[in-house]
C-alpha atoms as a PDB file:
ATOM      1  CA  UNK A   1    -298.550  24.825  95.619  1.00  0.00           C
ATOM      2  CA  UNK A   2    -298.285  23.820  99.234  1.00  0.00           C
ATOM      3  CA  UNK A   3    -301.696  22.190  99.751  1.00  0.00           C
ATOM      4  CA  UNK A   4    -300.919  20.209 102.386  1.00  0.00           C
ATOM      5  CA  UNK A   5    -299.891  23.733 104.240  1.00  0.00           C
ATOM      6  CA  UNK A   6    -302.484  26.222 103.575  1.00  0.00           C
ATOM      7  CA  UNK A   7    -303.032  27.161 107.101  1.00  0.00           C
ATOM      8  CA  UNK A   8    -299.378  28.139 107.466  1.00  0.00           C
ATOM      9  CA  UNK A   9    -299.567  29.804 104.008  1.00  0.00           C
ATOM     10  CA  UNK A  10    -302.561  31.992 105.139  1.00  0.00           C
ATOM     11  CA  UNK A  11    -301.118  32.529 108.281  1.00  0.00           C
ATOM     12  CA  UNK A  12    -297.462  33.263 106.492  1.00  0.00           C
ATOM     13  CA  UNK A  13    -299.214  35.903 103.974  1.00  0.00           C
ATOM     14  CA  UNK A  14    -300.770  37.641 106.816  1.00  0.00           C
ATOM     15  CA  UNK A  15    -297.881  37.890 109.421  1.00  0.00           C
ATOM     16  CA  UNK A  16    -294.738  38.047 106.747  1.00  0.00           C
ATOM     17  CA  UNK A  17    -294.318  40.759 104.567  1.00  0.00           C
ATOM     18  CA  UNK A  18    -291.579  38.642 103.216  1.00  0.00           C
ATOM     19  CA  UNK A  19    -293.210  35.748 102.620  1.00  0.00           C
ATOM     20  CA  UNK A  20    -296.104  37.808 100.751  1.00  0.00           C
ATOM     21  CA  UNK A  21    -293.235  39.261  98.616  1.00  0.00           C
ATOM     22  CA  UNK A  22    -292.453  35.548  97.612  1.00  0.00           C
ATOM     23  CA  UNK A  23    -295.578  34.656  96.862  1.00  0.00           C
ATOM     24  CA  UNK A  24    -296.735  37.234  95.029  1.00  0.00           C
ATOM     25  CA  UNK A  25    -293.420  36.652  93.132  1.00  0.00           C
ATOM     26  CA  UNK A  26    -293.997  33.425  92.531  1.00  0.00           C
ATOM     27  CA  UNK A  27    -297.506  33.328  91.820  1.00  0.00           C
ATOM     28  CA  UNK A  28    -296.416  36.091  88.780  1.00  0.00           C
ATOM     29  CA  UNK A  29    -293.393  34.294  87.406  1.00  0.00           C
ATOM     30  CA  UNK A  30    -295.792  30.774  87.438  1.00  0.00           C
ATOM     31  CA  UNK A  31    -298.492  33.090  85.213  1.00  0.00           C
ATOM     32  CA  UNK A  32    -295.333  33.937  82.957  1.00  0.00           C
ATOM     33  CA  UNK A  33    -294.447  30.130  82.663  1.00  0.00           C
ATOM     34  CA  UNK A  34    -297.710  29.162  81.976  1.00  0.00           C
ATOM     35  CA  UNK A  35    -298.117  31.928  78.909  1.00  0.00           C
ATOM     36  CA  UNK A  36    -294.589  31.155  77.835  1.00  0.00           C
ATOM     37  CA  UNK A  37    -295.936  27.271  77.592  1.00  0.00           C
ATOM     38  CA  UNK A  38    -299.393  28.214  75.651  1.00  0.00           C
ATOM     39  CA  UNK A  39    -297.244  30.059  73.643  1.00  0.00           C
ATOM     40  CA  UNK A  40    -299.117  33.755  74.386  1.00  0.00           C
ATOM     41  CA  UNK A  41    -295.879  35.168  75.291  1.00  0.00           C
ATOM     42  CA  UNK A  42    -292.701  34.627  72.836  1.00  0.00           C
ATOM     43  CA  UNK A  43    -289.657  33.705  74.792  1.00  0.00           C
ATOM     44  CA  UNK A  44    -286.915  31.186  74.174  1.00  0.00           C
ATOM     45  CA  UNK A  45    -285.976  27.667  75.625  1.00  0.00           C
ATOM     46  CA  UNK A  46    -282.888  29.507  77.837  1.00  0.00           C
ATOM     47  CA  UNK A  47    -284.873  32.328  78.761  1.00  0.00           C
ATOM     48  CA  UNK A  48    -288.134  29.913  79.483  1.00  0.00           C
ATOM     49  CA  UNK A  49    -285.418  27.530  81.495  1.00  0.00           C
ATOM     50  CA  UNK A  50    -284.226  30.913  83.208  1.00  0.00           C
ATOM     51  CA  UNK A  51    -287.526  31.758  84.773  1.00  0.00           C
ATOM     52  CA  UNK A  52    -288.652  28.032  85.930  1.00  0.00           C
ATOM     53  CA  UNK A  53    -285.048  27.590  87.647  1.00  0.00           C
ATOM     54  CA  UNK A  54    -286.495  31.415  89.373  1.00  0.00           C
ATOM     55  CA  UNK A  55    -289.666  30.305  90.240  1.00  0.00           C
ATOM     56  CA  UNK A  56    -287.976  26.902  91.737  1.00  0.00           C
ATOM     57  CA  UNK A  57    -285.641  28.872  94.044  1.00  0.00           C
ATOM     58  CA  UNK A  58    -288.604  31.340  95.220  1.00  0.00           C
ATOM     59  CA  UNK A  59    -291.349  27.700  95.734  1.00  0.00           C
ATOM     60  CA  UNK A  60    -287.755  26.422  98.070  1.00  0.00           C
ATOM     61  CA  UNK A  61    -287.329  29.472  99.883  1.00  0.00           C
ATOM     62  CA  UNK A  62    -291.075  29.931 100.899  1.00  0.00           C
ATOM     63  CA  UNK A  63    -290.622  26.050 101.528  1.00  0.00           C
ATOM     64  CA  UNK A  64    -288.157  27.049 104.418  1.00  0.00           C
ATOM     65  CA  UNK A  65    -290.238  29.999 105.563  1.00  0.00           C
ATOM     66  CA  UNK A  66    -292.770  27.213 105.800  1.00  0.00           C
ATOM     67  CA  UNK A  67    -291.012  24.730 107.671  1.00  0.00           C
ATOM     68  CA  UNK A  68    -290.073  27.050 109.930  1.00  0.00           C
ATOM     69  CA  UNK A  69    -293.537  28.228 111.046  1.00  0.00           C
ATOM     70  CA  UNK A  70    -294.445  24.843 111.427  1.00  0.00           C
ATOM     71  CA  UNK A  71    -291.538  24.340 114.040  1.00  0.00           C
ATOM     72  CA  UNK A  72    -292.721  27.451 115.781  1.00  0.00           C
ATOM     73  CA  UNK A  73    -295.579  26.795 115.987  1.00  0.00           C
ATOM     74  CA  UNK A  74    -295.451  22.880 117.287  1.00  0.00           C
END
């Protein structure tokens, strides 16, 4: 996720406490995906659907967040 921005990610996780929120967020709900896929954790297709379309909106708003340091800091 957001290779191409590490550097503001670091930076982001160090300075925002909402932006760590996110990510921590995210980085749980992709772990949940990821079972739900191997099939470790039982869940169905509108409940799998329910927590992608989650972890989507979370990747956007950090996205922003991102975006935004970057203008800053230009």
């Amino acid at each position: 996720m957001f290779e191409f921005d590490q550097d503001a990610v670091d930076a982001l996780l160090v300075d925002s406490a909402k932006f760590r929120r996110l990510h921590d967020k995210y980085s749980a709900l992709k772990s949940k995906v990821h079972d739900c896929n191997a099939k470790e954790v039982p869940l169905d297709q509108f409940g799998l659907e329910t927590l992608k379309k989650e972890k989507l909106l979370l990747k956007d708003q950090m996205a922003v967040m991102i975006k935004e340091y970057r203008q800053v800091q230009a």
